[in-house]
Protein backbone atom coordinates (compact mmCIF):
# COMPACT_ATOMS: atom_id res chain seq x y z
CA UNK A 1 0.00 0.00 0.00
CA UNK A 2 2.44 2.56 0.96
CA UNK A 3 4.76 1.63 -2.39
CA UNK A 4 1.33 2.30 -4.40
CA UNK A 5 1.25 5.57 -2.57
CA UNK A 6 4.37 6.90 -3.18
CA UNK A 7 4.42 5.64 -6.80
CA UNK A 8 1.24 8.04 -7.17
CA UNK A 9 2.48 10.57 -5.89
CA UNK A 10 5.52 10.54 -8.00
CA UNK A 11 3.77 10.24 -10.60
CA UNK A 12 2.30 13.61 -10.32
CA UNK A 13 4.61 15.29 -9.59
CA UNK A 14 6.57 14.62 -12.41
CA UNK A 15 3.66 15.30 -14.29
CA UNK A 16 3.55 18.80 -12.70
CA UNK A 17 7.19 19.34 -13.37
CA UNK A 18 6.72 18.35 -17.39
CA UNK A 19 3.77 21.13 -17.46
CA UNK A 20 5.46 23.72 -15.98
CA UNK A 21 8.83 23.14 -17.77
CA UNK A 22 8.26 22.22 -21.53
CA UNK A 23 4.11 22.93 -21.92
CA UNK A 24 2.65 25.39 -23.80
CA UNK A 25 -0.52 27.02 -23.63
CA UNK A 26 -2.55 28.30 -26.48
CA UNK A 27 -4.34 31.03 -24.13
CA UNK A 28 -1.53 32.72 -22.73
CA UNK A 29 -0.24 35.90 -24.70
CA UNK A 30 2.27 35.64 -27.52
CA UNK A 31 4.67 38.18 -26.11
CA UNK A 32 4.97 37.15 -22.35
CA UNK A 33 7.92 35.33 -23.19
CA UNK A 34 8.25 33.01 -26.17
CA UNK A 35 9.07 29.54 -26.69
CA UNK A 36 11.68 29.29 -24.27
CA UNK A 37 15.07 28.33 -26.39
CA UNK A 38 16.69 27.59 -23.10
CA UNK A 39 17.59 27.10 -20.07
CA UNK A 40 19.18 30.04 -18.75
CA UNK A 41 18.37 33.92 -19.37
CA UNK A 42 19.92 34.10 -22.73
CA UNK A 43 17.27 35.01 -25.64
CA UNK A 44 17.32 33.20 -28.55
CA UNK A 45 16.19 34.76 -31.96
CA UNK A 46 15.25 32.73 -35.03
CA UNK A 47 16.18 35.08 -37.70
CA UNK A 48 14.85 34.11 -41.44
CA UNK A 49 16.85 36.39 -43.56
CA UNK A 50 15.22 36.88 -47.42
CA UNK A 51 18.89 36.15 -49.02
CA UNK A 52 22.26 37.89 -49.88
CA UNK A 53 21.10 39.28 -53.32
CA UNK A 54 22.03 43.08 -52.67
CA UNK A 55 24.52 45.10 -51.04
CA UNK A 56 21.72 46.72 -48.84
CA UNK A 57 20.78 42.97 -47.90
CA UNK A 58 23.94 42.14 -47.11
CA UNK A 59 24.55 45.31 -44.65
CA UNK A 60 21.08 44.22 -43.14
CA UNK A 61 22.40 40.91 -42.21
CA UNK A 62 25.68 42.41 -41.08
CA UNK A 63 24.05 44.93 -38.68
CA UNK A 64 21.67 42.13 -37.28
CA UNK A 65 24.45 39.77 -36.48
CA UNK A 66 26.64 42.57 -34.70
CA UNK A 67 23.77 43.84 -33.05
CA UNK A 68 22.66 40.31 -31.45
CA UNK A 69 26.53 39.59 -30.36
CA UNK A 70 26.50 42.63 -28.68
CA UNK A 71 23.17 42.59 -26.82
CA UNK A 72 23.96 39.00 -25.81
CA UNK A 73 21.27 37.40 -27.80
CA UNK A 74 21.53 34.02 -29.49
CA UNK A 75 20.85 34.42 -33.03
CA UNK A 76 19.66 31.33 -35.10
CA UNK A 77 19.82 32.54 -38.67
CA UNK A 78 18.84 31.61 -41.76
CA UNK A 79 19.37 32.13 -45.12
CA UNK A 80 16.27 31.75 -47.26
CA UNK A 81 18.14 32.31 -50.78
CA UNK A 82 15.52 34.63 -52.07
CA UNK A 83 12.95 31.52 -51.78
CA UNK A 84 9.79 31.53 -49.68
CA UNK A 85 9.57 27.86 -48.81
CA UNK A 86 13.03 28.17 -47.44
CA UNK A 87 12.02 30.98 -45.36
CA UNK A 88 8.79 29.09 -44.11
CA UNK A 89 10.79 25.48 -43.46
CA UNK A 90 13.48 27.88 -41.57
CA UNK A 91 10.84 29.74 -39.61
CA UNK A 92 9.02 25.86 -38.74
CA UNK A 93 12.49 24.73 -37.68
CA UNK A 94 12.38 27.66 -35.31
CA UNK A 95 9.51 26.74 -33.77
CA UNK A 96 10.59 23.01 -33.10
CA UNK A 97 13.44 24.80 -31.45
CA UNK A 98 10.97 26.36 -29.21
CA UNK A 99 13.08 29.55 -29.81
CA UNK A 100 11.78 33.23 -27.56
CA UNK A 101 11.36 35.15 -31.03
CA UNK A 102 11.29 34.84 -34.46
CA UNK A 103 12.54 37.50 -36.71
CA UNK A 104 11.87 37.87 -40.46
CA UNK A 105 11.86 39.97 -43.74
CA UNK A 106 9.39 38.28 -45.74
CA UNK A 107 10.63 37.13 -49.32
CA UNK A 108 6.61 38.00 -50.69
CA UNK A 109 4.21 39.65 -49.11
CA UNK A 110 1.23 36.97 -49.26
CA UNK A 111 1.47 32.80 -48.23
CA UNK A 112 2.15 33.33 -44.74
CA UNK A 113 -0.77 33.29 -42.39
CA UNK A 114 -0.28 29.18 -42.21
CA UNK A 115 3.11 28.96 -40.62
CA UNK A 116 2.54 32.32 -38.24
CA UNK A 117 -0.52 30.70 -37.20
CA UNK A 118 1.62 27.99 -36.20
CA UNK A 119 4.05 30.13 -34.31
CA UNK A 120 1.27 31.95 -32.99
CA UNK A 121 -0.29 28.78 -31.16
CA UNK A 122 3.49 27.84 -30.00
CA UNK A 123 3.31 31.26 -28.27
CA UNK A 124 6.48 32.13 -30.16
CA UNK A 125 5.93 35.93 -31.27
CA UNK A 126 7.23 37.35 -34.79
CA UNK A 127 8.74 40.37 -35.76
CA UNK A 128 8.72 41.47 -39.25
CA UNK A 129 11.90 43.65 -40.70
CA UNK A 130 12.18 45.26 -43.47
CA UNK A 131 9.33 44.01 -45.23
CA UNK A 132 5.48 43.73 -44.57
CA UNK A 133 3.28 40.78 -45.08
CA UNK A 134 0.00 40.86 -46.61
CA UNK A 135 -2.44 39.44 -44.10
CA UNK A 136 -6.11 40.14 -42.67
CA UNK A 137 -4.85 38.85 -39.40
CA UNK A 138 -2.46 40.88 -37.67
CA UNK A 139 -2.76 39.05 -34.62
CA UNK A 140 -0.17 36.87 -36.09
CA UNK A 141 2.75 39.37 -35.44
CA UNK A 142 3.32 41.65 -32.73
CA UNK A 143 5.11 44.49 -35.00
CA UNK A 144 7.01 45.35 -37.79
CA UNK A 145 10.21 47.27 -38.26
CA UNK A 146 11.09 48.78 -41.36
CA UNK A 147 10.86 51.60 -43.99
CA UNK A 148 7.80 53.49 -45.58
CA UNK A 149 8.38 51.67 -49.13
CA UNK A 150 5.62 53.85 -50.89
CA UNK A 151 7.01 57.09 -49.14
CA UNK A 152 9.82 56.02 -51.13
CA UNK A 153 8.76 55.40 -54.33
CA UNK A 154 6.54 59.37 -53.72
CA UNK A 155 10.17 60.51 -52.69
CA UNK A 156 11.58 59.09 -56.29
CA UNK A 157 8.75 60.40 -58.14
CA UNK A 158 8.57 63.92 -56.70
CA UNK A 159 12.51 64.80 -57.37
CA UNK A 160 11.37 63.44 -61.05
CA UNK A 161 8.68 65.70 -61.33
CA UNK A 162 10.79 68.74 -60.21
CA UNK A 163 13.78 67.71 -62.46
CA UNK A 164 12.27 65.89 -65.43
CA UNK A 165 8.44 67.09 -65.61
CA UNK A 166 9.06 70.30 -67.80
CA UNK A 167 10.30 67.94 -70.92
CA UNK A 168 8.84 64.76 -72.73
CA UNK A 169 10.75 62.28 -70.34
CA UNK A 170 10.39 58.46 -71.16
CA UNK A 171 11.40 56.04 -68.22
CA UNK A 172 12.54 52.37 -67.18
CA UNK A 173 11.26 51.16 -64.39
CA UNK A 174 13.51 48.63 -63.09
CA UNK A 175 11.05 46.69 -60.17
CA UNK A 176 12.63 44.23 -57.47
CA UNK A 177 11.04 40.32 -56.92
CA UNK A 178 7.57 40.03 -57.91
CA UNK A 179 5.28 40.52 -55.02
CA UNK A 180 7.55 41.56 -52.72
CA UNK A 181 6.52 44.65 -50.35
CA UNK A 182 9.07 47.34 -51.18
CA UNK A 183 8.39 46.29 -55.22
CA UNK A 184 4.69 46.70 -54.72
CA UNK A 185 5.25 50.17 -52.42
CA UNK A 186 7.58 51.61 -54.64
CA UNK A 187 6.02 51.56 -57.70
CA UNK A 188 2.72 52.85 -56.08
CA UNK A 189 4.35 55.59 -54.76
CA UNK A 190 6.03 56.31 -58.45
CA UNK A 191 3.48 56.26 -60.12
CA UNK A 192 0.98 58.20 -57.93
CA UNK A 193 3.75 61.27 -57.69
CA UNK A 194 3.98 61.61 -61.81
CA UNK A 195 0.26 60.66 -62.09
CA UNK A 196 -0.11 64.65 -62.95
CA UNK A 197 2.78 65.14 -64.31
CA UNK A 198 2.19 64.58 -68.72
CA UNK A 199 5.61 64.67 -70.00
CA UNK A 200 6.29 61.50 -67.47
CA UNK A 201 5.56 58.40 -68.69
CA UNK A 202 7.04 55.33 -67.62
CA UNK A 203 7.42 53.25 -71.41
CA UNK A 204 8.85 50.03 -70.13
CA UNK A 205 8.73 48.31 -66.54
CA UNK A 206 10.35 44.98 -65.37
CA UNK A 207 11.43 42.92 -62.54
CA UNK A 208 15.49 42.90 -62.19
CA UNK A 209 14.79 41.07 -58.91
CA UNK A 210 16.72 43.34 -56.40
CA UNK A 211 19.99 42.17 -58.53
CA UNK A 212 22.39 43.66 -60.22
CA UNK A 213 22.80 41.02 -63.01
CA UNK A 214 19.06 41.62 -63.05
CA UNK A 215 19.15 45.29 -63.37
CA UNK A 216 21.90 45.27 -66.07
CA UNK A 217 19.76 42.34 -68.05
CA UNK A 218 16.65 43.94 -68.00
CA UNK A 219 17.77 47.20 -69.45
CA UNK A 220 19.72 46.04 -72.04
CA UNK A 221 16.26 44.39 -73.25
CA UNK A 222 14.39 47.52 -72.66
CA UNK A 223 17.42 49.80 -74.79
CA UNK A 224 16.79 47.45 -77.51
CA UNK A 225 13.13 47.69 -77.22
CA UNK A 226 12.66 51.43 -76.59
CA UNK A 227 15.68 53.21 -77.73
CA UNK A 228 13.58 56.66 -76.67
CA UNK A 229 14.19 55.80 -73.02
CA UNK A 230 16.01 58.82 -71.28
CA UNK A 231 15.30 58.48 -67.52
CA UNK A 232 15.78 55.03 -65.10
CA UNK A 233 13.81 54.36 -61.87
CA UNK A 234 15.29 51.22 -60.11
CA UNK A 235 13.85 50.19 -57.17
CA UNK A 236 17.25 49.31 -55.27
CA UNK A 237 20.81 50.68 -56.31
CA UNK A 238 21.87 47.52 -57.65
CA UNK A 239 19.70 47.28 -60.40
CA UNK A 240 20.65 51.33 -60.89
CA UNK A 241 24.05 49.70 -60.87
CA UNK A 242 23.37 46.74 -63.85
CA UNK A 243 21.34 49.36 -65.78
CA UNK A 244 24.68 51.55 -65.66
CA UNK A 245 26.63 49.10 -67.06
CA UNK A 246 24.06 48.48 -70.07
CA UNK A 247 23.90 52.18 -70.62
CA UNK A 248 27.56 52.36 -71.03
CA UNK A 249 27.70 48.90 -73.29
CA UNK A 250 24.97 50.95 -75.51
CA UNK A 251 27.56 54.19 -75.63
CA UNK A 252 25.47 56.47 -74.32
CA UNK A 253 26.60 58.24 -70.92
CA UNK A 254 24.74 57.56 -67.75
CA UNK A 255 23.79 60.21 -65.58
CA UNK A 256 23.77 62.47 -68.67
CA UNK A 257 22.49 60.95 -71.76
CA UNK A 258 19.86 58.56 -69.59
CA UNK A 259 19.44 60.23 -65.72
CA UNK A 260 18.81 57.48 -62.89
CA UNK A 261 16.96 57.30 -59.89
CA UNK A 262 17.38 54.69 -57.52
CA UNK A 263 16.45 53.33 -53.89
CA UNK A 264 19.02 52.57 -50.87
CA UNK A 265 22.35 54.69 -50.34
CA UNK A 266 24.22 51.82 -50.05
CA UNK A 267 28.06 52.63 -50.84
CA UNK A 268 28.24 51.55 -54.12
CA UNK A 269 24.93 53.02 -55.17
CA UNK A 270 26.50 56.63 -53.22
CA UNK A 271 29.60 56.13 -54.86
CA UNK A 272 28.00 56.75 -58.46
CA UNK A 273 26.11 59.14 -57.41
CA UNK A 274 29.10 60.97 -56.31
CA UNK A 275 30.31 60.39 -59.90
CA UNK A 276 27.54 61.80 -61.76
CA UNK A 277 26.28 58.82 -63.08
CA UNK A 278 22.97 58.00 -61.00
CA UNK A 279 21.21 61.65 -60.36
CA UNK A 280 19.08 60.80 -57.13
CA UNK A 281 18.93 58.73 -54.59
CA UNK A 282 16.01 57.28 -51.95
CA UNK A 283 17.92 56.13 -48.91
CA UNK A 284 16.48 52.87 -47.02
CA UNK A 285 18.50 52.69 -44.11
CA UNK A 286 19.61 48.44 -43.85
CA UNK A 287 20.93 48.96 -40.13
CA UNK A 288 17.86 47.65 -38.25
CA UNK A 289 20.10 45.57 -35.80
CA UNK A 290 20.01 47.29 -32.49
CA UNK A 291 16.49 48.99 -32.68
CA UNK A 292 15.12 44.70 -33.65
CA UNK A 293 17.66 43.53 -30.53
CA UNK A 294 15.54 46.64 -28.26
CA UNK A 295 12.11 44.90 -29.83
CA UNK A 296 13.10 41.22 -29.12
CA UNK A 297 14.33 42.13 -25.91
CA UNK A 298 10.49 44.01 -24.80
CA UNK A 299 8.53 41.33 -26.65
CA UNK A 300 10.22 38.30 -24.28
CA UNK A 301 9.79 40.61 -21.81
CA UNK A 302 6.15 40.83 -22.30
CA UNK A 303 6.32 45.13 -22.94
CA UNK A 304 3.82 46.76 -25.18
CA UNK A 305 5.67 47.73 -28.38
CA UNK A 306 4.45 49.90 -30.99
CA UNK A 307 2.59 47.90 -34.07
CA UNK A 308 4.53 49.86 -36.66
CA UNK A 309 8.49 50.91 -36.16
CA UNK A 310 9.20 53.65 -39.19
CA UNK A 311 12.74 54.04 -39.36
CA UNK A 312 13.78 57.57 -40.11
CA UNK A 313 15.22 58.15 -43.47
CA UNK A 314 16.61 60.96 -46.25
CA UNK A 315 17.43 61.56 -49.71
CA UNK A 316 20.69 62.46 -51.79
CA UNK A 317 21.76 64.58 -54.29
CA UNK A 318 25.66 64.30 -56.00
CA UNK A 319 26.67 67.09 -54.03
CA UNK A 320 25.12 65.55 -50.81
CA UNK A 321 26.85 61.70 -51.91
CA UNK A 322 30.00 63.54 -51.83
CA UNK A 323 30.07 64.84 -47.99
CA UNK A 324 28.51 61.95 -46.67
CA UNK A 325 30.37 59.33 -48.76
CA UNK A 326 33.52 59.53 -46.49
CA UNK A 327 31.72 58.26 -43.85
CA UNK A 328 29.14 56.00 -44.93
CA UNK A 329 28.73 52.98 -42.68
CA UNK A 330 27.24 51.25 -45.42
């Protein structure tokens, strides 16, 4: 009788030890603390990065990595290679890891309310950077970090309608991945700037895919196509970059002969601008690192965060490239 008795009563309290160690429960809220990666203090972010296809992206990743080493957070990253199911498998793989956050920058914007409802009932929260998701439930993120992509895209189109509105002015449009945010955002906010604007029209538009290979690709089809193009808008510098080399293969004289817009201020992007062959650049500022640490950090903790981070950005002219070029971080 009294082995029986003690045999019971082991029994539940081992039971009570599993449920208060490794259980999860589906009512509790999805920021008081995560999955629990393990078993010390130590946070542990599942990052799903989109790729390494630019040199914006590649500053991106840089800054998060530095800026997890030195907050003392365990980063789990993840290279997604520009692919969504990679990005979905990586974020699942996260969540078998029972890791406190997930991080990502979404490769698309739509196809992702299955796996963040699975993170969601894991109690894992997600943090989107850089990039939005299209989704009618935004219960299945606590907040996203990133840049106003169709401010952008008005930014682009407003310096074009001061600088090339006055003359017939016939423009590439060079977009990034097909239904990704900033691609979508960017050409909205193009397009709605020149919408009153006549002597704009945009003759030719095509994904280069964020790359420069892409970029320089694309516009040597659209050169050969419409030879009356005169103006570029590419939606990252290094498809600005790839269209300059196609320019110059055609002999005409970028900057001059066909102007450029682009998006990003990343150093090589800055550096032709400081050289007269792109005229204007959009910055999107890729150093998200420390203010995502600061957002995993309240979101284990269980703090209210804001919904929408806007990170605060600027524009450049040549003149501009060339004071701030010295000291670009970036």
């Amino acid at each position: 009788m009294f082995k029986k008795t003690a045999l019971t009563a082991l029994t539940a309290a081992l039971a009570l030890g599993l449920t208060a160690c490794g259980g999860s429960d589906e009512g509790s809220s999805a920021a008081s603390g995560g999955g629990g990666g393990g078993g010390d203090d130590t946070i542990t972010l599942g990052f799903a990065q989109v790729g390494a296809e630019s040199g914006w992206r590649t500053a991106n990743t840089a800054s998060i990595q530095e800026a997890a080493k030195t907050a003392g957070i365990d980063l789990q990253f993840s290279d997604a290679q520009q692919k969504q199911e990679n990005q979905i498998s990586a974020i699942r793989s996260f969540i078998q890891q029972r890791v406190d956050v997930i991080a990502f920058s979404p490769v698309v914007e739509t196809g992702w309310d299955a796996v963040l409802l699975e993170a969601k009932r894991a109690n894992i929260p997600v943090i989107l950077t850089d990039r939005s998701v299209d989704s009618e439930d935004d219960s299945l993120y606590v907040t996203f970090l990133g840049s106003d992509f169709v401010e952008e895209g008005k930014k682009a189109g407003e310096w074009a309608v001061e600088n090339w509105g006055s003359q017939p002015t016939f423009i590439a449009e060079l977009q990034g991945t097909t239904g990704a945010a900033p691609a979508i955002d960017r050409q909205e906010g193009f397009a709605d700037a020149i919408a009153g604007t006549p002597n704009l029209q945009v003759v030719a538009s095509q994904t280069g895919d964020f790359t420069r290979s892409g970029g320089r690709e694309v516009m040597e089809a659209m050169l050969n196509s419409h030879p009356e193009i005169n103006a570029v808008y590419a939606h990252n510098d290094d498809m600005g970059l790839g269209a300059i080399e196609a320019i110059e293969a055609a002999g005409k004289v970028p900057g001059k002969d066909i102007q450029i817009i682009t998006v990003d201020a990343v150093k090589d992007g800055m550096q032709a601008l400081a050289d007269g062959k792109i005229n204007f650049i959009v910055e999107c500022n890729p150093l998200l690192g420390d203010q995502l640490m600061d957002l995993a950090k309240k979101v284990v903790a269980g703090e209210e965060v804001p919904s929408r981070v806007v990170t605060e950005e600027t524009t450049f002219t040549q003149e501009q490239a060339v004071q701030v070029l010295p000291e670009r971080k970036y």
